[in-house]
Protein backbone atom coordinates (compact mmCIF):
# COMPACT_ATOMS: atom_id res chain seq x y z
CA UNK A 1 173.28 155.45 83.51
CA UNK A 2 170.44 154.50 86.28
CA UNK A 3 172.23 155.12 90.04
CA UNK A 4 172.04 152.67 91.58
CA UNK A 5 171.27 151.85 96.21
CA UNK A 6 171.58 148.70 98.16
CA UNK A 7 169.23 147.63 101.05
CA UNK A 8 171.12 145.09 103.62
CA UNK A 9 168.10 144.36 105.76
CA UNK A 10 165.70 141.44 106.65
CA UNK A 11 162.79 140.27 104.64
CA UNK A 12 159.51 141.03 105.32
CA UNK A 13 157.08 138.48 103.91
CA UNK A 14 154.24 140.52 104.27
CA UNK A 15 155.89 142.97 102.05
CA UNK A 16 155.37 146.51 103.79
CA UNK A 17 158.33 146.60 105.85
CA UNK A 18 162.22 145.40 105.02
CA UNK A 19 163.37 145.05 101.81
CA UNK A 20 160.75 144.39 99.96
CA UNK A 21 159.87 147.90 101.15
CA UNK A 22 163.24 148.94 100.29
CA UNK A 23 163.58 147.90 96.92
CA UNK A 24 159.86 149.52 95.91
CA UNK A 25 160.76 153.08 97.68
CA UNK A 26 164.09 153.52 95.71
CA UNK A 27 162.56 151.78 92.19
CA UNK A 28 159.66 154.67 92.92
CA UNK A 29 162.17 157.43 93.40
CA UNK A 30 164.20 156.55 90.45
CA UNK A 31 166.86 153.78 91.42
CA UNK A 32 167.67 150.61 90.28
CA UNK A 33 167.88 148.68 93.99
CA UNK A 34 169.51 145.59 95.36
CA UNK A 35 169.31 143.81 98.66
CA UNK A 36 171.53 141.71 101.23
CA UNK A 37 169.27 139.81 102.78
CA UNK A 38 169.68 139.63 106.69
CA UNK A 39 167.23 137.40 108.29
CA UNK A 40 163.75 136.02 106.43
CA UNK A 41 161.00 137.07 108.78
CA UNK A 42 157.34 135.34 108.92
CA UNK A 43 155.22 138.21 109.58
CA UNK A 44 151.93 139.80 108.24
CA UNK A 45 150.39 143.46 109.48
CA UNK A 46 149.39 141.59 112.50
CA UNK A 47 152.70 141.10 113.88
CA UNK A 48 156.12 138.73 113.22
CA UNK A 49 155.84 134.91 114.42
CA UNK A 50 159.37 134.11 112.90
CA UNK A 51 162.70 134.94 112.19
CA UNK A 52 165.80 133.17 110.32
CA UNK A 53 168.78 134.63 110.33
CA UNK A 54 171.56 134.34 107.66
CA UNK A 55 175.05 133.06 108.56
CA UNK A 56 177.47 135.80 108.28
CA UNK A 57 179.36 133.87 105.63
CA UNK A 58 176.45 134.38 103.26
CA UNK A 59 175.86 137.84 104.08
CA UNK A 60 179.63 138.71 103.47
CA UNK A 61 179.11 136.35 100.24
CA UNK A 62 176.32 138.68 99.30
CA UNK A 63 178.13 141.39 99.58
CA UNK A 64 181.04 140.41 97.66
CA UNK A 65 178.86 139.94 94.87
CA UNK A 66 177.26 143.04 94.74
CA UNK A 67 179.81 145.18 94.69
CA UNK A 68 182.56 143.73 92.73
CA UNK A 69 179.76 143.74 90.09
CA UNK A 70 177.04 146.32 89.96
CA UNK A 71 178.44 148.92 92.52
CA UNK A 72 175.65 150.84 94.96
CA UNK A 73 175.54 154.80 94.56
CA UNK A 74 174.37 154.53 97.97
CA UNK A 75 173.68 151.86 100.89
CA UNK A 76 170.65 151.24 103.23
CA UNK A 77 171.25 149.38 106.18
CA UNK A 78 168.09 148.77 108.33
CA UNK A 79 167.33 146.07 111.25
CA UNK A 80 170.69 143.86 111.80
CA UNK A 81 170.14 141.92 114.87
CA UNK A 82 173.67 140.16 115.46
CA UNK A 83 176.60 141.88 116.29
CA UNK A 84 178.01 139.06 114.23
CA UNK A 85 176.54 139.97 111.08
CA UNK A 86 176.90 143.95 111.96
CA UNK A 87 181.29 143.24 111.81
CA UNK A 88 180.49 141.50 108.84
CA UNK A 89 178.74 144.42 106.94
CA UNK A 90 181.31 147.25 108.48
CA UNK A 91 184.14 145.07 107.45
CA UNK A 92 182.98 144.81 103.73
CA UNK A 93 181.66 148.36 103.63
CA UNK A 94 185.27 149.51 104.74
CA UNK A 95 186.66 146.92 102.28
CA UNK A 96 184.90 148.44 98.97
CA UNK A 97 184.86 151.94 100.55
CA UNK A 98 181.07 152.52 100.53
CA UNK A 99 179.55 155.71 100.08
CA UNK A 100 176.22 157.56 100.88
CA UNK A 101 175.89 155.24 103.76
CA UNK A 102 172.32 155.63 105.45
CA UNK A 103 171.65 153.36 109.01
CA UNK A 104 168.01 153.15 110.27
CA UNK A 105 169.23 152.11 113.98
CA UNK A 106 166.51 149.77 114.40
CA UNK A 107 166.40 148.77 117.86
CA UNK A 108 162.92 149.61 119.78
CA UNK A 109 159.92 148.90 118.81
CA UNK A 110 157.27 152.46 118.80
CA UNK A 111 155.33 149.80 121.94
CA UNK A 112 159.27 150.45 123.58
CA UNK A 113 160.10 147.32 123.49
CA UNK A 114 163.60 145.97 122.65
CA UNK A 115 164.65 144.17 119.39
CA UNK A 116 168.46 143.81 119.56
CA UNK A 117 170.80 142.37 122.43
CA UNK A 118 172.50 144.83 124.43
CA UNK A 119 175.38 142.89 122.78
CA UNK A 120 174.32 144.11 118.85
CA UNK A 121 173.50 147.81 120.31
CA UNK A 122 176.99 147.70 121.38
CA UNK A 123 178.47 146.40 117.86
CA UNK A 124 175.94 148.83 116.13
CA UNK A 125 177.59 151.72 118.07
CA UNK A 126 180.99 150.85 117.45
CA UNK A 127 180.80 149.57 113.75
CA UNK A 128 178.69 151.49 111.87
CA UNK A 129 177.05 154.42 113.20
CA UNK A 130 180.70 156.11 112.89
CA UNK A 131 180.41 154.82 109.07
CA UNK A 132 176.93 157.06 108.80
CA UNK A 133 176.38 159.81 106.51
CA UNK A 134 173.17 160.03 108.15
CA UNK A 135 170.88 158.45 110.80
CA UNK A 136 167.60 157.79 111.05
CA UNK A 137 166.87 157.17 115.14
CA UNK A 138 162.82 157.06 116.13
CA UNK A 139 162.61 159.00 119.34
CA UNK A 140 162.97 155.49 121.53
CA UNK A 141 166.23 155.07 119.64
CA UNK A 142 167.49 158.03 120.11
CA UNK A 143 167.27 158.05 123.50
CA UNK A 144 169.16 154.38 124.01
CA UNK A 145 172.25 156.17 121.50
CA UNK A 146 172.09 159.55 123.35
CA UNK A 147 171.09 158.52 126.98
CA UNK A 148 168.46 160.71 127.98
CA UNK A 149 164.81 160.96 127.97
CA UNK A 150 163.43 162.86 124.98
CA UNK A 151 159.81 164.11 125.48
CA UNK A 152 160.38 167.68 123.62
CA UNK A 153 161.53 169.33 120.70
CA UNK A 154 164.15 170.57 122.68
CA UNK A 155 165.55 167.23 123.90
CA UNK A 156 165.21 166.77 120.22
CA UNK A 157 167.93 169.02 119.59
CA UNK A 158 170.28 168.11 122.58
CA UNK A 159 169.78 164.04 121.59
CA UNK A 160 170.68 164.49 117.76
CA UNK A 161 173.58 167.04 119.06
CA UNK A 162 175.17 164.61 121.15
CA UNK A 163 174.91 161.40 118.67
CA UNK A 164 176.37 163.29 115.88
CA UNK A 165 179.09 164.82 117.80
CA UNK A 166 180.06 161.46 119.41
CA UNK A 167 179.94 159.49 116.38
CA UNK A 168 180.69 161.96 113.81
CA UNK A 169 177.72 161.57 111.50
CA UNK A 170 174.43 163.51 110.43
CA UNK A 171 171.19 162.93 112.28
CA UNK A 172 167.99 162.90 111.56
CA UNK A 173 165.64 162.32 114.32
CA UNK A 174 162.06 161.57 113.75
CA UNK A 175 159.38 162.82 116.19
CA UNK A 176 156.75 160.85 114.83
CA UNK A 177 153.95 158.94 117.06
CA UNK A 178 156.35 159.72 120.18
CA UNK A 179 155.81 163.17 119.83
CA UNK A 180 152.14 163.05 117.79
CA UNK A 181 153.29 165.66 115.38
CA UNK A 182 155.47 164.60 111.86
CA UNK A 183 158.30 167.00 112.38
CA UNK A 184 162.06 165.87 111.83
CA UNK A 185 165.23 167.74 113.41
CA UNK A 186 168.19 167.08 110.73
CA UNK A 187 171.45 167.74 113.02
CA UNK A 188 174.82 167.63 111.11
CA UNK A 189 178.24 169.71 111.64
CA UNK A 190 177.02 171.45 114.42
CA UNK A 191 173.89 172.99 112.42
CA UNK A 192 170.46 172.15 112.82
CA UNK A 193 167.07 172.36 111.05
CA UNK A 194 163.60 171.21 111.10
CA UNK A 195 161.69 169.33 108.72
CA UNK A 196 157.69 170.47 109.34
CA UNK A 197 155.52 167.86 108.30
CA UNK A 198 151.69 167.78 108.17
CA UNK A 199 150.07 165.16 110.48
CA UNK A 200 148.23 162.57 108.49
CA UNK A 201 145.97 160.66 110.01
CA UNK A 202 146.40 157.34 108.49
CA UNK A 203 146.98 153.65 110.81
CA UNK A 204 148.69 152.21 108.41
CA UNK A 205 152.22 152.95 108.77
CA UNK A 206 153.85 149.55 108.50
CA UNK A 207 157.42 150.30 107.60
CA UNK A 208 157.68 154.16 107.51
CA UNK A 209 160.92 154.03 108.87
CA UNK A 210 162.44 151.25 106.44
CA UNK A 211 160.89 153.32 103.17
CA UNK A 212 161.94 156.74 104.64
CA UNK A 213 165.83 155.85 104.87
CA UNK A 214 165.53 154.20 101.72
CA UNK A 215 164.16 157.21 100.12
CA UNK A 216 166.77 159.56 101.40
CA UNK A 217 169.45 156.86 100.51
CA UNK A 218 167.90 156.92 96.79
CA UNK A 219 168.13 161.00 96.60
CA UNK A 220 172.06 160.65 98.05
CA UNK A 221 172.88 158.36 95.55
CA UNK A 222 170.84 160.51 92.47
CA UNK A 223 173.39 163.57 94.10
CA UNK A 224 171.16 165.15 95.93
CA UNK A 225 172.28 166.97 99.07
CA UNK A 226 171.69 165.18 102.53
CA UNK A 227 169.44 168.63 102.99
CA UNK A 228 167.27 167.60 99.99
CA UNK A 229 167.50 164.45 100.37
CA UNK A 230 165.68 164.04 103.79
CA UNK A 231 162.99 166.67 102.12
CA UNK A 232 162.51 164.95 99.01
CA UNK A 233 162.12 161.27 101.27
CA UNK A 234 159.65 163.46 103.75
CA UNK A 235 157.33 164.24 100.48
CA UNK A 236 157.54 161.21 99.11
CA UNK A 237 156.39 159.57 102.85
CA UNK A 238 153.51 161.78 102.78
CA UNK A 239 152.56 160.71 99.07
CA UNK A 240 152.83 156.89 100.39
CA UNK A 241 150.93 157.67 103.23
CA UNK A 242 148.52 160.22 101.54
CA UNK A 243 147.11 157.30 99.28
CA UNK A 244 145.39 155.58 102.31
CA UNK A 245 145.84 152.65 100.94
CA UNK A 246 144.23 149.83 103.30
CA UNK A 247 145.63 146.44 103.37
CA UNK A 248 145.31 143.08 106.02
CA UNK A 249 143.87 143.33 109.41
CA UNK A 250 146.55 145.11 111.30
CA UNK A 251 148.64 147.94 110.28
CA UNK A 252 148.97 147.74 107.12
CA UNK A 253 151.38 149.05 104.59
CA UNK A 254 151.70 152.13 102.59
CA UNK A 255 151.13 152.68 98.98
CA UNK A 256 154.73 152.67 98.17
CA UNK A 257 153.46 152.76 93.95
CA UNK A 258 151.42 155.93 94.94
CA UNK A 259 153.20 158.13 91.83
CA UNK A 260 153.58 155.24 89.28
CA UNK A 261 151.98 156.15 86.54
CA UNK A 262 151.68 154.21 82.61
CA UNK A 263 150.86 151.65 80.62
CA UNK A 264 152.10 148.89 82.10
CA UNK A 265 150.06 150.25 85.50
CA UNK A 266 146.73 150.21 83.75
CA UNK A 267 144.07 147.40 85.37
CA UNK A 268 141.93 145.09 83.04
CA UNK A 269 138.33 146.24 81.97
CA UNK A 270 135.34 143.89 82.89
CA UNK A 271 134.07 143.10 80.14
């Protein structure tokens, strides 16, 4: 049987970013994928001019239907920007005992600036980061969960120590643009290690984080270890971003297709 991972995240009409990027990352890495939809978003590579959230009745109807039918090897949960909807998806993920749970902590933006209420930071850190198998905190994140400024590898490894040990989850913390390097410190039960990436220089990174928990979520729920996971998602990142695909007038999005290969791929010949 196909395993099968669920994205609860917002839309992204633009289609780099959200679940749209979601559901293209795990169908590339070998996962049949469903979605919760969060909030529709108006946005292109340019930047987001709306948002419309769902009521949490619909997202807890949502998720009702999902998994008393076509249960989720693994879960995705990426920007959630009501505390109200956040106690929704705990409470149902408790309810139907969710595994393989992966939380992108989206919160602040790589410019710094803030994209959940002090109010939904709070809810995140109660309700589901203790749920994690893993987070995936950007540097800015990781220093609103941990605290503390982190400008080295070093505060690296003292941010990821303290969020997993306070809320009893793996950690992986991205250095990315904050640190101009592509090198990942995985922290889990009191062991660390480093994921070495090569730098590529590419400005079209619209939704890296979204399609890099998705792709570790995929590999959890395929059986993967957490380990292999994060290093098969890392490969598969550097694939997207490899293909240089250029799209739009801002940042654009990756080439998420990158390894699809086939018949059903093929483009038609001018005649």
């Amino acid at each position: 049987m196909r395993r099968t991972a669920l994205t609860i995240a917002g839309s992204d009409s633009s289609g780099g970013a959200g679940i749209q990027a979601d559901i293209k990352t795990m169908l590339a890495n070998g996962v049949y994928a469903m979605s919760a939809v969060t909030a529709l978003t108006a946005q292109n590579t340019r930047g987001v001019t709306g948002i419309m959230e769902v009521t949490p009745e619909f997202l807890g109807e949502q998720l009702d239907n999902i998994f008393t039918d076509i249960r989720p090897d693994a879960v995705k949960i990426g920007m959630v920007s009501a505390s109200s909807l956040i106690r929704v998806i705990a409470g149902k993920l408790k309810e139907y005992q969710a595994e393989n749970i992966v939380v992108d902590p989206v919160m602040v933006a790589t410019s710094g600036a803030k994209l959940i209420s002090d109010e939904a930071v709070l809810a995140l850190k109660e309700e589901l980061l203790p749920m994690a198998t893993v987070l995936t905190p950007n540097v800015p994140e990781a220093e609103v969960l941990a605290g503390m400024p982190v400008k080295t590898e070093a505060d690296m490894e003292t941010a990821a120590r303290w969020i997993s040990e306070t809320y009893h989850c793996g950690v992986l913390l991205k250095g990315g643009h904050q640190l101009n390097d592509a090198n990942d410190l995985l922290y889990r039960e009191g062991g660390a290690r480093w994921f070495r990436g090569k730098r590529i220089d590419n400005p079209n990174t619209h939704g890296t984080g979204c399609t890099l928990s998705s792709a570790i979520a995929s590999n959890l729920a395929k059986g993967f270890s957490l380990e292999e996971s994060v290093e098969r998602a890392k490969d598969y990142i550097s694939g997207a971003l490899g293909a240089m695909l250029d799209l739009g007038q801002g940042s654009g999005p990756m080439d998420h297709g990158f390894d699809l290969t086939g018949k059903y791929m093929e483009t038609a010949k001018k005649a």
